[in-house]
Protein backbone atom coordinates (compact mmCIF):
# COMPACT_ATOMS: atom_id res chain seq x y z
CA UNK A 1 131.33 32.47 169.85
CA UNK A 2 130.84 34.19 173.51
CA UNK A 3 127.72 32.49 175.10
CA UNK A 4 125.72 34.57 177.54
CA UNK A 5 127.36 35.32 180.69
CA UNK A 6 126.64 32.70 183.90
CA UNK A 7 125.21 35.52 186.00
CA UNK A 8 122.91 36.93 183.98
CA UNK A 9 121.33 33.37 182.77
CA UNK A 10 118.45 33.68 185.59
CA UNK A 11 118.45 37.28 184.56
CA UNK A 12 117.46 36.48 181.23
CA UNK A 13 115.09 33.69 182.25
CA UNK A 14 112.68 36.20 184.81
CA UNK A 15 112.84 39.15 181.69
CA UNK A 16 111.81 35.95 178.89
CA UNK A 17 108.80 35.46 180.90
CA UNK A 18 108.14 39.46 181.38
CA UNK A 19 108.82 41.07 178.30
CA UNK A 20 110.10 38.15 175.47
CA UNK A 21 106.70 39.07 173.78
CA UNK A 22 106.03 42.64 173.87
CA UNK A 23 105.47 44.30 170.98
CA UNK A 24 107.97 47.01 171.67
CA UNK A 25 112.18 46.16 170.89
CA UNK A 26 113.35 45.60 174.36
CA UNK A 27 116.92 45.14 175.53
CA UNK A 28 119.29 45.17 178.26
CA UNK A 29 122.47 47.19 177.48
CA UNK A 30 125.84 46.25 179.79
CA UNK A 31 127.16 49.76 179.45
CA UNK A 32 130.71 48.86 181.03
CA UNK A 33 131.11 46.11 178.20
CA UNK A 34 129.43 47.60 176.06
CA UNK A 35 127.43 44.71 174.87
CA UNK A 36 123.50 44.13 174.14
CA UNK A 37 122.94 41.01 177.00
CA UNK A 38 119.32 40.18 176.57
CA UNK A 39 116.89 41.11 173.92
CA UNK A 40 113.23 39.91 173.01
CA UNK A 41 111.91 39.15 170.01
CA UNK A 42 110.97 42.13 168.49
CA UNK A 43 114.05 43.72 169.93
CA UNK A 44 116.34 40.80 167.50
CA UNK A 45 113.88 41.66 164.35
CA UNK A 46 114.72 45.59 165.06
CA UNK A 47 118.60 44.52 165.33
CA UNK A 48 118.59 41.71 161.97
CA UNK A 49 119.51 39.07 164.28
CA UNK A 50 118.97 35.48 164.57
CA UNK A 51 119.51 34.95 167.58
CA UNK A 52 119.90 36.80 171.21
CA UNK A 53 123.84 34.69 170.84
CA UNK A 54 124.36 36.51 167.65
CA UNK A 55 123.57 40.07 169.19
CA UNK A 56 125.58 39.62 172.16
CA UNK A 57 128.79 38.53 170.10
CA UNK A 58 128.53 42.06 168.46
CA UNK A 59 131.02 44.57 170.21
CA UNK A 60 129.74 48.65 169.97
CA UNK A 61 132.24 51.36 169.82
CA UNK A 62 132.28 53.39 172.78
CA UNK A 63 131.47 56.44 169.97
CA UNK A 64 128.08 54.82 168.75
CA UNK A 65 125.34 55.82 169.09
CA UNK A 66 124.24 52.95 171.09
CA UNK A 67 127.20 53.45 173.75
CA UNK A 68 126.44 57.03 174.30
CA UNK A 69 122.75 56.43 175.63
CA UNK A 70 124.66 55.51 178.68
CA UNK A 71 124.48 59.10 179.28
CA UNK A 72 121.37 59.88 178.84
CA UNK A 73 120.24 57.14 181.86
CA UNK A 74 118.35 59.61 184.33
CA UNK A 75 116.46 61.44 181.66
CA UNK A 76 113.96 58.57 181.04
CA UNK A 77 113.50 59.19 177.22
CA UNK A 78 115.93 59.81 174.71
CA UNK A 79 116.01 60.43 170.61
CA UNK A 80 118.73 58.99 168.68
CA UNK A 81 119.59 57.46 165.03
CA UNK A 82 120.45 53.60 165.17
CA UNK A 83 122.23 51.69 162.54
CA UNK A 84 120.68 48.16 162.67
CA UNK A 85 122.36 45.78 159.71
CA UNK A 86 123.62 49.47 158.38
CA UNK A 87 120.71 50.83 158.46
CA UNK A 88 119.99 54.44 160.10
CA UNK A 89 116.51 54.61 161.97
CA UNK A 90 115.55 57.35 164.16
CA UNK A 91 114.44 56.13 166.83
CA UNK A 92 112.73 57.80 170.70
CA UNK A 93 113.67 55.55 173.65
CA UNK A 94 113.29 54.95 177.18
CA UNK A 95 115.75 54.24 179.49
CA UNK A 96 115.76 52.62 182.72
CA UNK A 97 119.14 52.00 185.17
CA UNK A 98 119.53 48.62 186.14
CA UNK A 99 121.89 46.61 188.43
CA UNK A 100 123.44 43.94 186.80
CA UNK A 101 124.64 40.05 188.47
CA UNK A 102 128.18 40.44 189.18
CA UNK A 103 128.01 44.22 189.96
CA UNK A 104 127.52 45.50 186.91
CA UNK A 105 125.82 48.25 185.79
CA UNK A 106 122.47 48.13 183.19
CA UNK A 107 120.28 49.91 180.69
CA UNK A 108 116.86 48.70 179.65
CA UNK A 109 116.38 50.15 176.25
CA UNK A 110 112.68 50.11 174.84
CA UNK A 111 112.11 51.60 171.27
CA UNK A 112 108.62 53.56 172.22
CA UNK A 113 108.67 55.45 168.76
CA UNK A 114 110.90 55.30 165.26
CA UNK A 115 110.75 57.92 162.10
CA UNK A 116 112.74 58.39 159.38
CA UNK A 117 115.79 61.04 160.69
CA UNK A 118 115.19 64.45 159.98
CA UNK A 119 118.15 65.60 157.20
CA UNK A 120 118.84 68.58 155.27
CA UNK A 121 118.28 68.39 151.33
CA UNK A 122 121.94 67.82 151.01
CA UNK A 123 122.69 65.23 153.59
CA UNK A 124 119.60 63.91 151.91
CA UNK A 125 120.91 63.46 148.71
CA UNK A 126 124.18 62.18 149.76
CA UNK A 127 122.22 59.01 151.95
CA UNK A 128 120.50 58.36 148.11
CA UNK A 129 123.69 58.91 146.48
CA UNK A 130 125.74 56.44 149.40
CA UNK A 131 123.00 53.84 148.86
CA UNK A 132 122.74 54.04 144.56
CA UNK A 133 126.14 53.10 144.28
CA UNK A 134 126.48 50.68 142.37
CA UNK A 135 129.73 49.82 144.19
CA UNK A 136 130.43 48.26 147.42
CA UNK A 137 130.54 51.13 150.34
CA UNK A 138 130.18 50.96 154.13
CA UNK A 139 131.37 53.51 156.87
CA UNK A 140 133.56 51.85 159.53
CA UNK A 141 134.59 53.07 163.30
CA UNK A 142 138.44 52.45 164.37
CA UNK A 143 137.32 49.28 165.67
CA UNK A 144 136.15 48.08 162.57
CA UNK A 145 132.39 48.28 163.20
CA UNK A 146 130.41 49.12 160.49
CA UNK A 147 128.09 52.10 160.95
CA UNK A 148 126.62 52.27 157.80
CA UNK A 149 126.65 49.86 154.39
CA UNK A 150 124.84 49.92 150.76
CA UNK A 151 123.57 46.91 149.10
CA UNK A 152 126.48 46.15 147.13
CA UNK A 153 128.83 46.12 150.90
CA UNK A 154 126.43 43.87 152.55
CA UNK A 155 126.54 41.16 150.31
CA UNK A 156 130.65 40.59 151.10
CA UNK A 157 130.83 42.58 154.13
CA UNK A 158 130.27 39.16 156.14
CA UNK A 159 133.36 37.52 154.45
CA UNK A 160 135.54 40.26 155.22
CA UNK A 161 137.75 39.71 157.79
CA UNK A 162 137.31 41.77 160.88
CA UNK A 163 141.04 42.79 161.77
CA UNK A 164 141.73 43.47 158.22
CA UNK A 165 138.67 46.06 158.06
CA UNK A 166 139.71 47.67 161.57
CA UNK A 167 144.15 47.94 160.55
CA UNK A 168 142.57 49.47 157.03
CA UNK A 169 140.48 52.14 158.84
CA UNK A 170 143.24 52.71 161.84
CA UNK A 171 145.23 53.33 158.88
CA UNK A 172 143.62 55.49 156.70
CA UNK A 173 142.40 57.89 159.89
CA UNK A 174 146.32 58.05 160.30
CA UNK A 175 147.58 58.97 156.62
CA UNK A 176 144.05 59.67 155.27
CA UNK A 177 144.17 57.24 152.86
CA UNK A 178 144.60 53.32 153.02
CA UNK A 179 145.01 50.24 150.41
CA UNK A 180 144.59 46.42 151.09
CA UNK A 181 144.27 43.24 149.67
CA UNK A 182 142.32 40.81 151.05
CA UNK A 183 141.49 37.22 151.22
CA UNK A 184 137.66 36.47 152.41
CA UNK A 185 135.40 33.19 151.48
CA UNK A 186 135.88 29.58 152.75
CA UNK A 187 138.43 27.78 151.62
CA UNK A 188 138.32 26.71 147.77
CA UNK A 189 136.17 29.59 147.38
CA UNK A 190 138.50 32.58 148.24
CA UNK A 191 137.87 35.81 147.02
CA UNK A 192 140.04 38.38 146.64
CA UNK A 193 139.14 41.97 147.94
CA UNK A 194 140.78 45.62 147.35
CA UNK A 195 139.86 47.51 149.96
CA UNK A 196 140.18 51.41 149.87
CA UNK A 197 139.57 53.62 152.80
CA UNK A 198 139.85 57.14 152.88
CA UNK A 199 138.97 59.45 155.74
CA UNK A 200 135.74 61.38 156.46
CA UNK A 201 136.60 64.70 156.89
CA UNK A 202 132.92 65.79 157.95
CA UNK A 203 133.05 68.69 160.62
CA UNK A 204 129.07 67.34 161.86
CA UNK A 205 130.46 63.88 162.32
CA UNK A 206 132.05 63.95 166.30
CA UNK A 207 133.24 60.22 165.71
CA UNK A 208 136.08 59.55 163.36
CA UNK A 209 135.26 56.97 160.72
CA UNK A 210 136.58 55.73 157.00
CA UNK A 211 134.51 55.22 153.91
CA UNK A 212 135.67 51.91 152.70
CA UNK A 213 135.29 51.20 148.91
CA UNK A 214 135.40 47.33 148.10
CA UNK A 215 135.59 45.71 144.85
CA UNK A 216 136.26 42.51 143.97
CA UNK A 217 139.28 41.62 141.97
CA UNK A 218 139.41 37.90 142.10
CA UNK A 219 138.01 37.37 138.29
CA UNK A 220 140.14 40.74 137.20
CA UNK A 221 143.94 38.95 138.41
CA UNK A 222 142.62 35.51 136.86
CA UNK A 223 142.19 37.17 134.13
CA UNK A 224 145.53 38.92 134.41
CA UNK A 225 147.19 35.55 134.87
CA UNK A 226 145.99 33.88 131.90
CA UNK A 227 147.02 36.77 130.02
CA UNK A 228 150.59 36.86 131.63
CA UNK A 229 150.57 33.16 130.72
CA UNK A 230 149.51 33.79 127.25
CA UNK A 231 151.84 36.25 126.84
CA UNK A 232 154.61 34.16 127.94
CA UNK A 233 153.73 31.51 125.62
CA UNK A 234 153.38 33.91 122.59
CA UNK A 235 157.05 35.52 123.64
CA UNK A 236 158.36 32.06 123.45
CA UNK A 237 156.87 31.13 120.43
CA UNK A 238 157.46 34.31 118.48
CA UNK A 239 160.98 34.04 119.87
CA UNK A 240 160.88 29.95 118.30
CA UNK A 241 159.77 32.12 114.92
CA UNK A 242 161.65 34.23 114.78
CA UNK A 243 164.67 32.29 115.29
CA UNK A 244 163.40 30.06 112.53
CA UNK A 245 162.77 32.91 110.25
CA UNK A 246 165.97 34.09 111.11
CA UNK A 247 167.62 30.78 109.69
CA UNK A 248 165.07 30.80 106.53
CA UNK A 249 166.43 34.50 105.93
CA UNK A 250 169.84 33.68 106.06
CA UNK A 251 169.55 30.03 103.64
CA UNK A 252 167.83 32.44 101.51
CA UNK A 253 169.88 35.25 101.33
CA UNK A 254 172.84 32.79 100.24
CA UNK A 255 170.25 31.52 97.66
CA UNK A 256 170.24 35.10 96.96
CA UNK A 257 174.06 35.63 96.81
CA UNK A 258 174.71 32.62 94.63
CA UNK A 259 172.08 33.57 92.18
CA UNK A 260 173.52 37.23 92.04
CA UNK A 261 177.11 35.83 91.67
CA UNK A 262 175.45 33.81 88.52
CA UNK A 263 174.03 36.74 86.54
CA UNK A 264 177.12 38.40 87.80
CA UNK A 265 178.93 36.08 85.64
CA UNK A 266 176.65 35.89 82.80
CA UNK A 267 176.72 39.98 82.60
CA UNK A 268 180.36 40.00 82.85
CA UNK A 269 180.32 37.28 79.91
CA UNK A 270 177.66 39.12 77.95
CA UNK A 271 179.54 42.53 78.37
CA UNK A 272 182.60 40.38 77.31
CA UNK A 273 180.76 38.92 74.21
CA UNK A 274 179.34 42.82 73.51
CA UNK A 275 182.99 44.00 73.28
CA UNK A 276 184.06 41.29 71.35
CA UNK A 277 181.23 41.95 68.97
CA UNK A 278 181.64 45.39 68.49
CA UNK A 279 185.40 45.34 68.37
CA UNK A 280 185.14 42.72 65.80
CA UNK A 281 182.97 45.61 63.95
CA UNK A 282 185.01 48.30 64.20
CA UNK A 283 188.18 46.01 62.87
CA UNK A 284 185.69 45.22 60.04
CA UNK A 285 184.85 48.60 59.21
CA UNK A 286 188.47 49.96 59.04
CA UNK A 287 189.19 47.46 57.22
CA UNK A 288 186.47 47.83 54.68
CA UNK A 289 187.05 51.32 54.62
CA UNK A 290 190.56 51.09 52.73
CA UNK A 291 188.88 48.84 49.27
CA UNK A 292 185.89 51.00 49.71
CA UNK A 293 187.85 54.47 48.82
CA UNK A 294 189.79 53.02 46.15
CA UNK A 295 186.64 51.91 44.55
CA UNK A 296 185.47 54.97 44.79
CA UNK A 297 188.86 56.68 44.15
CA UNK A 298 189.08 55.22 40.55
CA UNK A 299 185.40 54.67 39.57
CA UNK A 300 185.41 58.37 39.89
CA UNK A 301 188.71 58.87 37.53
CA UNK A 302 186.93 56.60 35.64
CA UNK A 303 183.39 58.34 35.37
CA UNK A 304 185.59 61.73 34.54
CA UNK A 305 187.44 59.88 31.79
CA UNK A 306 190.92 61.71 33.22
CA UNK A 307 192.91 58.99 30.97
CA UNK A 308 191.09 58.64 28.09
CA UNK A 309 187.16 57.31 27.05
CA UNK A 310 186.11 54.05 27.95
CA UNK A 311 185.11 52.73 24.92
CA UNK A 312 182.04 50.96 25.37
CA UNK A 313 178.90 53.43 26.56
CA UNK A 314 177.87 50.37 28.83
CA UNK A 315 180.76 51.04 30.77
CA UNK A 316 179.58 54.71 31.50
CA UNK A 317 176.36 52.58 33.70
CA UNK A 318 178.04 50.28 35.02
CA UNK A 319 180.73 53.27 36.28
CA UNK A 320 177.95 54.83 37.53
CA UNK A 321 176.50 52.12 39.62
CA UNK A 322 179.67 51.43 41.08
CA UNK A 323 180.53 54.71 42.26
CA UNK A 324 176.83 54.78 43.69
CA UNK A 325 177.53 51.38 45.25
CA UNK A 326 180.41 51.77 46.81
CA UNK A 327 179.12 55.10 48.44
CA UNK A 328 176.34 53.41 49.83
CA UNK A 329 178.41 51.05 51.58
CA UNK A 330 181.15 53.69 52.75
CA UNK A 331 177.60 55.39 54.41
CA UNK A 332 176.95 51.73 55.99
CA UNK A 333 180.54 51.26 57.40
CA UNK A 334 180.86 55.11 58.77
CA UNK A 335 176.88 54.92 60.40
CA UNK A 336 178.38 51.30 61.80
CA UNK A 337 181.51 52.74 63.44
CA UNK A 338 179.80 55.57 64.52
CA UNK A 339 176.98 53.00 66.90
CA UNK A 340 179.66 51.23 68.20
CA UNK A 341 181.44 54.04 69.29
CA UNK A 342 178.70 55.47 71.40
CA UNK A 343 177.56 52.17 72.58
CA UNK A 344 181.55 51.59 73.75
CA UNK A 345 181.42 54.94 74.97
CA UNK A 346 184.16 56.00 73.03
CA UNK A 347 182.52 58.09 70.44
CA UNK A 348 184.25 61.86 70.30
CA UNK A 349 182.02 64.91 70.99
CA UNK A 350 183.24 68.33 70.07
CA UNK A 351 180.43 70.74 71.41
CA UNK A 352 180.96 74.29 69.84
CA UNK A 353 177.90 76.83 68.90
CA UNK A 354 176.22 75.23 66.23
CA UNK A 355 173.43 77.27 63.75
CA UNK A 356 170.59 74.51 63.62
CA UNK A 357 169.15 77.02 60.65
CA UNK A 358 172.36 76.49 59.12
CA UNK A 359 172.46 72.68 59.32
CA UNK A 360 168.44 72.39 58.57
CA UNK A 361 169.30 74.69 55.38
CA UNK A 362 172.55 72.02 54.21
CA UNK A 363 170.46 69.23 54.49
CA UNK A 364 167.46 70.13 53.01
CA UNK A 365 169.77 71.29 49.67
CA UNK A 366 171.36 67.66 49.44
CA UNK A 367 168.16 66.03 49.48
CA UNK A 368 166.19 68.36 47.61
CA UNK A 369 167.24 66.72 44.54
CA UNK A 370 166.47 62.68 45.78
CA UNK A 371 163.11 63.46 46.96
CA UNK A 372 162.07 65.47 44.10
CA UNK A 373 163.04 62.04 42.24
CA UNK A 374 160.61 60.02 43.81
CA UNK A 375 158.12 62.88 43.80
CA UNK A 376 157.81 63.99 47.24
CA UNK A 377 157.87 67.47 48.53
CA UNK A 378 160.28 68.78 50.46
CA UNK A 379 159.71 71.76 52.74
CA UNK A 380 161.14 73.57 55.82
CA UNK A 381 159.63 76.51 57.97
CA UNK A 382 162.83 77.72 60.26
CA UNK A 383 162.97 81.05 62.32
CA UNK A 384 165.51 83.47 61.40
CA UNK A 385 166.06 84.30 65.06
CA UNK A 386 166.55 80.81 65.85
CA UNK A 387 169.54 81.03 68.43
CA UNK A 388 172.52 78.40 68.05
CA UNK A 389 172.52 74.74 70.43
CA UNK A 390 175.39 73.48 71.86
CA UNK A 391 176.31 70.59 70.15
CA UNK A 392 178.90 68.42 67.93
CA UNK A 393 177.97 69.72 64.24
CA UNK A 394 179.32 66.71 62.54
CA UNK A 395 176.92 64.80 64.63
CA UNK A 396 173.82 67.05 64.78
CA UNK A 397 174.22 67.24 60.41
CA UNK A 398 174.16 63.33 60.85
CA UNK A 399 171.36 63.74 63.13
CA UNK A 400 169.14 65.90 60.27
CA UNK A 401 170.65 63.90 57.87
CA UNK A 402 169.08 60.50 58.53
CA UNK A 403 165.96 61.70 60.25
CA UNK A 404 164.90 63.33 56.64
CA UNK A 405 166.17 60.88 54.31
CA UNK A 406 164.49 58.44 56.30
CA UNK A 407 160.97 60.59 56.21
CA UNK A 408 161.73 60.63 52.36
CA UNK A 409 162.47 56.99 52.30
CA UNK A 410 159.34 55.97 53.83
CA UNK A 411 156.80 58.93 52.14
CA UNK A 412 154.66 57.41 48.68
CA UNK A 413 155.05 59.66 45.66
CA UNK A 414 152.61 62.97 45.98
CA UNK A 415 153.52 63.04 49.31
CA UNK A 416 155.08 65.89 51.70
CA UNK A 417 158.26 65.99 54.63
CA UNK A 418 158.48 69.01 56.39
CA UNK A 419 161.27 70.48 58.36
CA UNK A 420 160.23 72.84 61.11
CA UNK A 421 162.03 74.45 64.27
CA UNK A 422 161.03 76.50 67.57
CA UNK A 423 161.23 77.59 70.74
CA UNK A 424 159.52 75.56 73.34
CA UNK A 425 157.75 77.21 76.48
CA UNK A 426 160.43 76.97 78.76
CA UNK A 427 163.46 78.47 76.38
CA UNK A 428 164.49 75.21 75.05
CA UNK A 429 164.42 74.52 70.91
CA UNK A 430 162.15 71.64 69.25
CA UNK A 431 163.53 70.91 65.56
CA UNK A 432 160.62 68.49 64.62
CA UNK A 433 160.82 66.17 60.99
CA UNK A 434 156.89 65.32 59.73
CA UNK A 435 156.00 63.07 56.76
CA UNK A 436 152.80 61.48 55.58
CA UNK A 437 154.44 58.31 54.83
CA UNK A 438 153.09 55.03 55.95
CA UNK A 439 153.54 55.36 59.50
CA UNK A 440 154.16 52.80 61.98
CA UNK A 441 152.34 50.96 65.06
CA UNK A 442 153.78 51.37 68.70
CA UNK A 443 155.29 47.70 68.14
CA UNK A 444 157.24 48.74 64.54
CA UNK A 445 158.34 52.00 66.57
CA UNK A 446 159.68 49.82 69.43
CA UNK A 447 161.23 47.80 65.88
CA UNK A 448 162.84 50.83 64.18
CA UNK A 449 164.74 51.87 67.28
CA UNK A 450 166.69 48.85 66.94
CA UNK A 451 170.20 48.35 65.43
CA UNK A 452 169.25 47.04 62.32
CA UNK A 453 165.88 46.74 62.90
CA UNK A 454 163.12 46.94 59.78
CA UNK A 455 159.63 47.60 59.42
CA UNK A 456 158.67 45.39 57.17
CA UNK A 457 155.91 46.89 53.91
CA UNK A 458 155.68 47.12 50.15
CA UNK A 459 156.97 50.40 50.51
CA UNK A 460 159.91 49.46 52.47
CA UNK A 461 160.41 46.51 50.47
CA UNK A 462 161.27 48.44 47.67
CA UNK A 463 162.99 51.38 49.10
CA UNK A 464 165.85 49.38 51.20
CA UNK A 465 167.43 50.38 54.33
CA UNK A 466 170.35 49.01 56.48
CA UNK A 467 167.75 49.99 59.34
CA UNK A 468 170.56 52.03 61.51
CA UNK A 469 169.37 55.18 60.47
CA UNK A 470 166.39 55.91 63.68
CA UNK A 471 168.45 54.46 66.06
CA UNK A 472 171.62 56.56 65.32
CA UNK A 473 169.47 59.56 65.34
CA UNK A 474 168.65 58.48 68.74
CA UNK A 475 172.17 57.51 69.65
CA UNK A 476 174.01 60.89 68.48
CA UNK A 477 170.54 62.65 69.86
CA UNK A 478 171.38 61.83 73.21
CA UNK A 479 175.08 62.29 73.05
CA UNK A 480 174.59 65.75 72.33
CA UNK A 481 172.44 66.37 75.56
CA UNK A 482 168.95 66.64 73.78
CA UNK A 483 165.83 64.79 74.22
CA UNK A 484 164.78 62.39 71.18
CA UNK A 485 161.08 61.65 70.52
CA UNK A 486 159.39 59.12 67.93
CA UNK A 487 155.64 59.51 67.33
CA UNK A 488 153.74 57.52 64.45
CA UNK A 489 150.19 55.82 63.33
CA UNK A 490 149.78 53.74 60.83
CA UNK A 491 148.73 55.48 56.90
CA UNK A 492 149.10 59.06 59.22
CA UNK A 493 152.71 59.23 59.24
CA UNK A 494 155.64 59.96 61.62
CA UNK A 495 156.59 63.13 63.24
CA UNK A 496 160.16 62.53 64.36
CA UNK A 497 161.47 65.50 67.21
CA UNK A 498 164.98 66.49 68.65
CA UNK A 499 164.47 68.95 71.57
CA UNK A 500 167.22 70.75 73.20
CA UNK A 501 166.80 71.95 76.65
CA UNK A 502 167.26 75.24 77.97
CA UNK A 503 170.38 74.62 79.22
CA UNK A 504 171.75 73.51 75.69
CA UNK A 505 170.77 77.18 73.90
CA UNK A 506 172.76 79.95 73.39
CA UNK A 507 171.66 83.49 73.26
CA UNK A 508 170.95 84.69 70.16
């Protein structure tokens, strides 16, 4: 710190005595350096100083307002606006010239009066707005003295370094806009500052100077280096995870692979099995097929009596039960050969225009006569303007076939089956079987669709089945490109329904 000059100490001595205690701010103003040199009391309250050694360390700007009193020497009094810690006060002086020890030359300032400054409404509002901020701003000279500060800048406008603040406003006067960071506390207790200065572009201001905005960033790039460290960490270990769920993925996935190559295998061996099984069948069938038409071949000569009487009218029966027999199980083999033809995908289709009225009107004339045996009634309710289906005929006649000598097989005496066919909304054709037979849970549905499969009931007891009658309808249904539905409650009957879409009727 500069002490006070040498030849001014006896100077200051002779004005302590004179003026240290007046109640007006005095001071002596060296107006080639530029420097307060002596000050009394009341002169270091005006200024916020502690001491006369901290006033004279402070350097003005030759464009203060201080510096340019200089000029106004001879004229006695003067008005002016000082900026004491920041602070503008209006102030009316007088001024008195003053050798100074060493040739110098001198200015006794006294502060005779002080007011607030007169300002227009707007610079008004822009002092309240410049000191509300609730960040840090201060206006600096090119020298880096600060003319005016808020609140906020006065608390770390001390710390700041003094170079840093003058290059930052020498800057931004040059390229109107400046950026720095800055390092300002003691040691162990740094702080780090971003300064932002930006020129005043104020055509009442005859001094150029730089608002400075400060804000302090210290906590802000802590902050940002935990988080960088945090985020390194969480890299590595998602990079550690993923590389270990990489190596999880991969045991699994030949987990995986083995376990498909198993049921692989196992389908391949149940397919194999399947083949087997139904190749075995149809071998069976043939074969059966040969006896079967011989016994039907001669118990038919036989019934007819071609060669003579039997003999015996016990034979007649037992004839009779043969023939019967032997059909039943030529129906049997021919229904079995026909299931594991579709499920080998080998069963023939011939699709030609078929007359469902036609096939409706066949079957309901073969088993006219077996359900008016068992006393059921046996109806039908067909459009003549029905148009024809594609389909196989062979296989749609099966179709009707076992669909109503099932309904019959299934329907108590006094009961009714009824055949009825439409059009559906959307041009296709619904040929729909209904019976008030004993009817069937969603379970014994899911039953009857099954090769084989029998709902069991005194009423199925006695009327057997081989139980591949539903699910050949079903079969030879959807080979001929139409939809098959199965609907049923129990003691309410069944409503069995073929539906061919529109694309599978012909115009009629």
């Amino acid at each position: 710190m500069d002490s006070q000059p040498k030849e001014t100490s006896g100077l200051a001595q002779l004005l302590d005595e004179r003026l240290g205690t007046a109640a007006e701010p005095v001071w002596l103003w060296d107006i080639t350096r530029r420097r307060i040199v002596w000050a009394n009391e009341s002169a270091l309250v005006f200024w916020g100083a502690g001491s006369l050694f901290d006033l004279i360390e402070f350097a003005f700007s030759a464009e203060s307002a201080m510096a340019k009193l200089a000029a106004c020497a001879d004229s006695g009094t003067a008005e002016t606006v000082l900026s004491p810690d920041g602070k503008a006060i209006a102030v009316r002086v007088r001024l008195d010239s003053t050798p100074l020890p060493g040739g110098g030359k001198g200015l006794f300032v006294t502060v005779i009066d002080r007011h607030e400054p007169k300002t227009d409404a707007g610079s008004a509002r822009k002092i309240a707005l410049f000191e509300a901020a609730p960040i840090a701003l201060l206006l600096a000279d090119p020298k880096g003295h600060v003319l005016q500060a808020n609140d906020p800048a006065r608390h770390c406008m001390n710390a700041l370094p003094h170079d840093v603040l003058e290059a930052l406003v020498r800057q931004a006067l040059v390229d109107g806009m400046a950026n720095r960071i800055a390092v300002a506390g003691p040691a162990g207790r740094e702080r780090k500052l971003r300064l932002q200065a930006a020129r005043l572009a104020d055509p009442h201001e005859r001094a150029p100077a730089a608002l400075v905005r400060i804000e302090d960033i210290t906590e802000r790039l802590e902050l940002e280096a935990l988080l960088r460290a945090k985020l390194a960490k969480d890299m590595a270990a998602l990079q550690q995870l993923r590389a270990e769920t990489n190596d999880a993925a991969k045991q699994s996935l030949a987990s995986l692979e083995a376990e498909c190559a198993r049921l692989r295998h196992e389908r391949d061996a149940a397919e194999a099995r399947s083949r087997a099984k139904s190749d075995f069948i149809a071998k069976l069938t043939h074969e059966m097929r040969n006896p079967l038409n011989a016994i039907i071949g001669f118990s038919e000569i036989m019934q007819q009596a071609r060669f003579g009487p039997l003999g015996d009218k016990r034979y007649e029966g037992y004839i009779d039960d043969i023939r019967m027999s032997a059909g039943h199980l030529m129906s049997l083999v021919n229904d079995l050969l026909d299931l594991s033809a579709i499920e080998a995908g080998k069963f023939r289709i011939h699709f030609d225009s078929v007359s469902l009225a036609g096939v409706i009107d066949d079957c309901i004339r073969l088993l006219k006569t077996q359900a008016s045996d068992l006393g059921i009634e046996l109806k039908s309710a067909v459009p003549a303007n029905l148009p024809p289906v594609v389909a196989d005929a062979r296989a749609l006649r099966q179709v009707m076939l076992n669909l109503i000598s099932n309904a019959v097989k299934f329907t108590p005496a006094g009961g009714e089956v009824f055949v009825s066919a439409s059009l559906t909304g959307d041009g296709g054709v619904s040929v729909a079987v209904r019976d008030t037979g004993v009817g069937m849970t969603r379970s014994e549905i899911e039953l009857a669709l099954e090769p084989f499969g029998q709902v069991d009931g005194p009423l199925q007891r006695e009327r057997k089945g081989t139980g591949l009658g539903l699910p050949l309808a079903k079969a030879l249904t959807e080979a001929n490109r139409a939809q098959f539905n199965l609907s049923s409650e129990p003691s309410r009957g069944t409503v069995a329904e073929v539906v061919f879409p529109p694309a599978r009727v012909l115009a009629g």
